[in-house]
Each structure stands twice: as C-alpha cells, then as structure tokens.
Protein backbone atom coordinates (compact mmCIF):
# COMPACT_ATOMS: atom_id res chain seq x y z
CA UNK A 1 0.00 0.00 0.00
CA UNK A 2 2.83 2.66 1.44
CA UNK A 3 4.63 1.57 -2.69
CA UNK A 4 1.44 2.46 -4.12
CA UNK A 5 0.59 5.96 -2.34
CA UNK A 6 3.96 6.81 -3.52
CA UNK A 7 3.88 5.93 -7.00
CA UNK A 8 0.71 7.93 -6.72
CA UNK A 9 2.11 11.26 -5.11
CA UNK A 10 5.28 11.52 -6.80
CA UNK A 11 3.32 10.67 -10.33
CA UNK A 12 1.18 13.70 -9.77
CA UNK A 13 4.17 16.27 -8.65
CA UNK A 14 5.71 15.00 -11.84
CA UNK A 15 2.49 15.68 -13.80
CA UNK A 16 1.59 18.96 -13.09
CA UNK A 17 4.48 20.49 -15.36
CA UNK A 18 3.49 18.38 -18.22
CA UNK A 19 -0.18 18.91 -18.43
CA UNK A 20 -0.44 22.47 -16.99
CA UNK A 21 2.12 23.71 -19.95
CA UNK A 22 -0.29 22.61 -22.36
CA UNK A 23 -1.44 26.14 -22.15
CA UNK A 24 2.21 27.83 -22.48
CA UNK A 25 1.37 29.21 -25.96
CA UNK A 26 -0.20 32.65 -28.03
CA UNK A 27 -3.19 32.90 -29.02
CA UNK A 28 -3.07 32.14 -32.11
CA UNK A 29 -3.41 28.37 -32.45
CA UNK A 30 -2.96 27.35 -36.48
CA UNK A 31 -4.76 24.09 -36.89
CA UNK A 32 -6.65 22.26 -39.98
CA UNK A 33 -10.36 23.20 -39.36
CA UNK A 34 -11.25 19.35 -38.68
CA UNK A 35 -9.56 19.46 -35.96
CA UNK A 36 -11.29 23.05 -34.52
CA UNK A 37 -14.77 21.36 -34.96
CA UNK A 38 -14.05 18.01 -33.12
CA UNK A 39 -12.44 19.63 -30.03
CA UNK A 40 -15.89 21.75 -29.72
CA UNK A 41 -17.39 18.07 -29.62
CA UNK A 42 -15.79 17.29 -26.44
CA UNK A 43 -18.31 18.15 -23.35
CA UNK A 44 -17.15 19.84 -20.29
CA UNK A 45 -19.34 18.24 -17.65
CA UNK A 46 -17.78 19.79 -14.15
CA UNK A 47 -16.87 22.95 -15.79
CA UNK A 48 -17.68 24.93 -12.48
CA UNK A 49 -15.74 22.26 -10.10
CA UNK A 50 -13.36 22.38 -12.96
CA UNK A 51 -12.87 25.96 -12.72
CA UNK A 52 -12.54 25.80 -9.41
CA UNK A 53 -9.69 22.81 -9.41
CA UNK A 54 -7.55 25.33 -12.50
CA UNK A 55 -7.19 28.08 -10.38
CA UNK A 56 -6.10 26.19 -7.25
CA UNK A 57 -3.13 24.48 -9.85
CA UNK A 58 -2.63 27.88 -11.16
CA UNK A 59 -1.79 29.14 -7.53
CA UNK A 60 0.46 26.27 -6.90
CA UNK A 61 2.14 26.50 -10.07
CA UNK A 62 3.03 30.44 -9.44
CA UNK A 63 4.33 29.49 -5.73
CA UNK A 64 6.17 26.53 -6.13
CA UNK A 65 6.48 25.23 -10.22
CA UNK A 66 7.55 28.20 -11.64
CA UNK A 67 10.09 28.77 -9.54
CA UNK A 68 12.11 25.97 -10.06
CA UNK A 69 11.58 26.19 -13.40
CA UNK A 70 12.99 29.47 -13.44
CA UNK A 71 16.25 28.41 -11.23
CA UNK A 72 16.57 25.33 -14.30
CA UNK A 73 17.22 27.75 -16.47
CA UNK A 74 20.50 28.90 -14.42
CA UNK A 75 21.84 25.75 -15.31
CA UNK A 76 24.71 25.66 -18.10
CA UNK A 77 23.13 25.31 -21.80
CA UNK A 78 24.84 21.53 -22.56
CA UNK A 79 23.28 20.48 -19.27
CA UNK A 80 19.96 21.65 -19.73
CA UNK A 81 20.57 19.96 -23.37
CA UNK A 82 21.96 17.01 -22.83
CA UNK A 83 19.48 16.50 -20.04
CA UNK A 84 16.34 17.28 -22.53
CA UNK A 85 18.13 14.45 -24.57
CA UNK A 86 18.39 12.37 -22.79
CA UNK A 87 14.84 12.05 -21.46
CA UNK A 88 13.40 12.71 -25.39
CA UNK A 89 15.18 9.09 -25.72
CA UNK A 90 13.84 7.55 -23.35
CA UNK A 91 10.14 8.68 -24.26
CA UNK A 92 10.83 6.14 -27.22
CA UNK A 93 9.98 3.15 -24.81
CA UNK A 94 6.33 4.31 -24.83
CA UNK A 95 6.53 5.51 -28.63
CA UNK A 96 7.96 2.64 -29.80
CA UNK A 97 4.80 0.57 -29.22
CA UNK A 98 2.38 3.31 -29.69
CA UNK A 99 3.67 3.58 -32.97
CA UNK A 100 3.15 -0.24 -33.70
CA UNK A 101 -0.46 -0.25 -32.63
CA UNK A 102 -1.12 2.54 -34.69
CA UNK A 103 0.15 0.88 -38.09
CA UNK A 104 3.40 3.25 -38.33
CA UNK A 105 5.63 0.72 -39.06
CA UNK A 106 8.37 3.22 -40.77
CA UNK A 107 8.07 5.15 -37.61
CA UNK A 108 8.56 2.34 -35.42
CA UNK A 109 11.33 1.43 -37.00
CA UNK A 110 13.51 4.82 -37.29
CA UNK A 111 12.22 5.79 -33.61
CA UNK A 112 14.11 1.96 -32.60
CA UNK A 113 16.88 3.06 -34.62
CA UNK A 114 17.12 6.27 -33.17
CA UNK A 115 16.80 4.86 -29.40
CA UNK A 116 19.56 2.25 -30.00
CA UNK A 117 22.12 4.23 -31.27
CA UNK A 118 21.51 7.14 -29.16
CA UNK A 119 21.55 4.62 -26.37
CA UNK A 120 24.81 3.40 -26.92
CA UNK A 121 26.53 5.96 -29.19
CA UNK A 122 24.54 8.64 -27.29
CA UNK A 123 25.57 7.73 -24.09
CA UNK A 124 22.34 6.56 -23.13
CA UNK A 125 20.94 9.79 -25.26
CA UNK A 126 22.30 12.71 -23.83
CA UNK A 127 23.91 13.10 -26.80
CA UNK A 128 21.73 13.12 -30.00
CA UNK A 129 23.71 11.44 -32.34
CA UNK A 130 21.05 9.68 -34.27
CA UNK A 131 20.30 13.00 -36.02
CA UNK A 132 23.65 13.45 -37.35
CA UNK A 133 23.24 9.96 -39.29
CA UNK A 134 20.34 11.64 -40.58
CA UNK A 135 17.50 10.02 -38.40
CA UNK A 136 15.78 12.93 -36.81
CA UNK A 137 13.45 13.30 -33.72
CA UNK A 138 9.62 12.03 -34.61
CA UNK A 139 6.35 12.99 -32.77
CA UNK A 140 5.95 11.46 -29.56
CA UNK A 141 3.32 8.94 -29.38
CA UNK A 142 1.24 7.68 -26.40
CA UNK A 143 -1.60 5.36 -25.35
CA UNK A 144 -4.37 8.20 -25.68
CA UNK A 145 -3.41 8.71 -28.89
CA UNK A 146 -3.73 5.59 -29.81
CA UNK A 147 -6.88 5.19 -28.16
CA UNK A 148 -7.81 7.93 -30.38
CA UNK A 149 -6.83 6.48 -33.66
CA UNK A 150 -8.76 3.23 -32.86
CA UNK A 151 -11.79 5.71 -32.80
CA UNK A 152 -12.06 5.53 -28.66
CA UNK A 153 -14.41 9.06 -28.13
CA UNK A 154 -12.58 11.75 -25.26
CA UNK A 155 -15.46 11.60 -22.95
CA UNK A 156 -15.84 14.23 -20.80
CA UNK A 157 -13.24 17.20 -20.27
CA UNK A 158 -11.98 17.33 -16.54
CA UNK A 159 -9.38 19.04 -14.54
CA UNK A 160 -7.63 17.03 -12.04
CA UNK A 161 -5.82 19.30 -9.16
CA UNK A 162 -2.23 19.16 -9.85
CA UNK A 163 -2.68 16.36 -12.86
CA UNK A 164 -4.56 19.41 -14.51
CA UNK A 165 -6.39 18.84 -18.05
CA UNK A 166 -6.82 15.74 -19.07
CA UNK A 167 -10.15 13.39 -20.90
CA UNK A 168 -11.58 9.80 -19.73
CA UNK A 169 -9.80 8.62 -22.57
CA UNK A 170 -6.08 9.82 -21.86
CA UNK A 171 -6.54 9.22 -18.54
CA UNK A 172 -7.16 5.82 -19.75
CA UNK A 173 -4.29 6.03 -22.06
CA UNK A 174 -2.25 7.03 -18.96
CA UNK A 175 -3.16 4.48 -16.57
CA UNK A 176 -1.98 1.99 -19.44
CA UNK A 177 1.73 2.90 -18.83
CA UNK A 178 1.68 1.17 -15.09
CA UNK A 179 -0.20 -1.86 -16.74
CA UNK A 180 3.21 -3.01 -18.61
CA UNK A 181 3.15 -0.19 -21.27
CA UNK A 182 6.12 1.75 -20.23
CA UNK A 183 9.56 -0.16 -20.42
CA UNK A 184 11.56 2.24 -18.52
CA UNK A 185 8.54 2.04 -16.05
CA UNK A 186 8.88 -2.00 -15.96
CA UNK A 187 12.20 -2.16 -15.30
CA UNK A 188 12.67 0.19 -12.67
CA UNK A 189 9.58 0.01 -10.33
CA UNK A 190 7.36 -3.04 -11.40
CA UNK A 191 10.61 -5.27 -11.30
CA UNK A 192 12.70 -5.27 -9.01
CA UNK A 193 16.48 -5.31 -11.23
CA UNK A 194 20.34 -4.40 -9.62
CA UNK A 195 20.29 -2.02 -12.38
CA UNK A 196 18.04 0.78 -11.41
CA UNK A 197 16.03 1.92 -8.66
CA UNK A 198 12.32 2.70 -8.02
CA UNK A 199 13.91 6.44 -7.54
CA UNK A 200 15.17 6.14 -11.45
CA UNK A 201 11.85 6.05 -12.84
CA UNK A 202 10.59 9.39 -10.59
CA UNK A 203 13.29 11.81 -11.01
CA UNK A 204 13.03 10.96 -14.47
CA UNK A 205 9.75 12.05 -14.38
CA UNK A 206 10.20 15.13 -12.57
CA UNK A 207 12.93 16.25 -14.10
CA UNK A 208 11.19 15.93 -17.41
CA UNK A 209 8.16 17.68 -16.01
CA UNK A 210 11.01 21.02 -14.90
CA UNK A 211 12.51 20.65 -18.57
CA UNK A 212 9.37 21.29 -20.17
CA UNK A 213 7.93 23.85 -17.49
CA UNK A 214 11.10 25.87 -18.06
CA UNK A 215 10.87 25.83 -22.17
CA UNK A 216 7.15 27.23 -21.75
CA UNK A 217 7.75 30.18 -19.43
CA UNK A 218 7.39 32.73 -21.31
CA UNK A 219 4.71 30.95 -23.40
CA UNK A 220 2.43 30.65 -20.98
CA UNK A 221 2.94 34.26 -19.08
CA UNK A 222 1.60 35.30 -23.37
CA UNK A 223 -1.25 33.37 -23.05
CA UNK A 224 -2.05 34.30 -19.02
CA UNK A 225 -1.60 38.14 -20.38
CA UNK A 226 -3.69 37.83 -23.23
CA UNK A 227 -6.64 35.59 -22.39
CA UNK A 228 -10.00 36.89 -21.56
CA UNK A 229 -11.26 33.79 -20.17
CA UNK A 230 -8.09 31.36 -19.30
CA UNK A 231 -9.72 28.19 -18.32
CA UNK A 232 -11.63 28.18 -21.82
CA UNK A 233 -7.99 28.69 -23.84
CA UNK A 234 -6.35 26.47 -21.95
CA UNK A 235 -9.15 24.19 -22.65
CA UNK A 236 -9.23 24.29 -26.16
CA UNK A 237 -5.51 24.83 -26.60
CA UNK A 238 -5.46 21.37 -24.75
CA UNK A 239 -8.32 19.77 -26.88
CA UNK A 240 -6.52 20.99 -30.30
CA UNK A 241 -3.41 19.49 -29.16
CA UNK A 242 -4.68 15.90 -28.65
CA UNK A 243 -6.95 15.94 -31.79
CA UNK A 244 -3.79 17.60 -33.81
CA UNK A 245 -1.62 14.67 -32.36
CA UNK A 246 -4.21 11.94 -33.08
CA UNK A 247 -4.85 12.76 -36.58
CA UNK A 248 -0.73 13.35 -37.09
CA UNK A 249 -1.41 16.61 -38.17
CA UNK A 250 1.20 18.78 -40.29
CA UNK A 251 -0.09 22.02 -38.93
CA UNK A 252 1.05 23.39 -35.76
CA UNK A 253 -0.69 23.54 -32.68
CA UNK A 254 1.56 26.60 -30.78
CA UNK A 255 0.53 24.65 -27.17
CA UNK A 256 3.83 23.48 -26.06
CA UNK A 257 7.37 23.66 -26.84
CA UNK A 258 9.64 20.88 -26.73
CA UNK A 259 12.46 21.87 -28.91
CA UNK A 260 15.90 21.67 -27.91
CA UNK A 261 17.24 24.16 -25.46
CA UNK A 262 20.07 25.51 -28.45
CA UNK A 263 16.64 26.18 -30.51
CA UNK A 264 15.25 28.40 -27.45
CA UNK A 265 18.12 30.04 -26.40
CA UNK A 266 18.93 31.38 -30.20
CA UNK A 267 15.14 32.78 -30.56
C-alpha cells in the first residue's frame, strides 16, 4: 500500500508540469479546421468544479512550479541539453509501441533506430547522435493517442488538481503505462532489477516535467496576459493538441514547446 501511495504522489508532482504547460502558448493556435470542430465536440461536464480545481493548480504552479523552473534555467546550456536528450530518448519506450499499434511501421522502426544508437553511441541519449546519421526526432506517441486512432471518443473534459487537463480517454491512455506499457517504467519500479532503482523512474519524471515547465515560461505568461477567459484557452488549446496529435497533423498547434534548449536560447 505505502509503494502504491507513492507511485501515486510523486506521479502527480511530476504531472503537473506536463499537463499544466499545455497552455504555455499565443493565441493564435494554427490548426486544420477538422480538428477546430471536433475539439468543440468534447463536453465539459464539471466545468464549475473544474474551474474551481484550474485556479487552485494555477496558484500552486506560481508558488512553487515556476520557480524551479525558473532556477533550471541557471543551469549551463549543454546540461539543460543534454538532459532534454536524454529524457526525449527515453520517451521512445512508450513511442515505440504506440507507434506499432497505430500501423506506423516506418516510424517504429527509425524511432528503434534512433533509441539504439543514441543509447549506446549517445551515451544513453544525452547526446543526440542519431540525427547526425540523418534520423531525426519524430512525434511522440502515447496510449491516448492511440486510443484515439482506434476511434475511442474523449469523454468528458476534466481538470484534475495538480494532474490538470486531461479526458476519460487519456486518462485511460495514462493508466496503461503502469499496466506493462512503459519499459523504462517495468524495469525500474514493477521489477525489481540491480540495475536501477524505483527512484530512477521518478526523477526521471520530474525532471522531465522542470525541462518542459522551463521551455514554456514565457509561453504561458503570453497566453495568461492575453486571455479573456483562461480556463476556456487552456481548454481548447489542450483539446486541439490531442486531436492535432491523433490525426498526425502537419499544422502546428503553438501549445507546447519541446524543442531543444540551443533552438530556445537562439530565438
């Protein structure tokens, strides 16, 4: 039980980075016009507890997230690089398969490529050597999305307090990685190796969480100046996203950034 309640609490600290900078963006969200009809689709059926659980994440976020996002950025550039590497690798455990039960079969098979040589060539991928053979970095794929593809409906919009926005379906989709559909996940905490610790598999998770926080700050301070009604962008920047993702999308969605830190720092 005590293994459980922390797999639950440190999951949700980790979280509330990811999902919360789904709304570090402009305004302006450029996406095909399929997409802006089906995210209307999508019902919001506790939108006034929902409200209610946003602006208690928003507080927490300003007191405690932000802030260490902000002192990440201190760090030297090839740390803060080679760190966002290194974790962008090892999202290919969950892509990998993703991309298999979706039918992308080329994908599935550069995204391997990329994740063994990076692995090993890479130094298990903080360097991102894969791209200088000419294999660059894919879209990320997860078990909502695939959910998605298979033509599994959102269900109903909800805000979870920290988690932040999220669907029946991806929360679904999430629950699937502690069900034996995250490698790194499997070898660290549901099996018990000499190689790596239960503590592996969390600050990898937090410290992706900071890395991403700290490439949206000034994203989403745009979109908290700008917005007349937050909850509602936030909202549909989130619902865009996922449908944009699901449908592999060549337009851009401007609700996260996940470039690499050289990219950011030369803007």
């Amino acid at each position: 039980m005590k293994k459980i309640l922390t797999i639950f609490v440190i999951t949700v600290i980790s979280q509330v980075f990811t999902l919360n900078t789904y709304a570090g963006s402009d305004d302006t969200v450029e996406i095909k016009s399929k997409v802006k009809e089906q995210s209307t689709e999508v019902k919001d059926c506790f939108e006034t507890i929902n409200r209610g659980i946003f602006a208690f994440n928003q507080g927490l976020d300003k007191i405690f997230f932000k802030p260490i996002a902000k002192g990440y950025r201190y760090l030297p550039k090839p740390i803060r690089s080679g760190t966002s590497n290194a974790l962008s690798n090892l999202t290919n455990v969950v892509t990998i398969p993703n991309n298999i039960l979706q039918g992308q079969l080329k994908e599935a098979g550069l995204n391997t490529l990329r994740f063994s040589i990076n692995s090993t060539l890479g130094i298990a991928g903080i360097f991102d050597v894969a791209s200088y053979y000419g294999l660059n970095k894919l879209e990320k794929e997860d078990y909502g999305q695939t959910l998605g593809t298979w033509g599994v409906k959102e269900g109903c919009y909800f805000v979870l307090p920290v988690l932040g926005p999220t669907t029946v379906r991806d929360t679904i989709g999430s629950i699937a990685n502690f069900g034996g559909g995250d490698a790194w996940y499997n070898v660290t905490v549901a099996n018990d190796t000499k190689y790596f610790e239960d503590s592996d598999y969390y600050y990898s998770r937090l410290t992706a969480g900071v890395d991403f926080r700290a490439k949206n700050l000034e994203a989403f301070n745009s979109l908290e100046n700008n917005s007349i009604d937050l909850y509602a962008s936030v909202r549909s920047l989130y619902l865009q996203d996922r449908k944009r993702k699901i449908l592999n999308s060549d337009e851009t969605t401007e609700t996260m950034n996940d470039d690499d830190w050289e990219e950011i720092d030369t803007q």
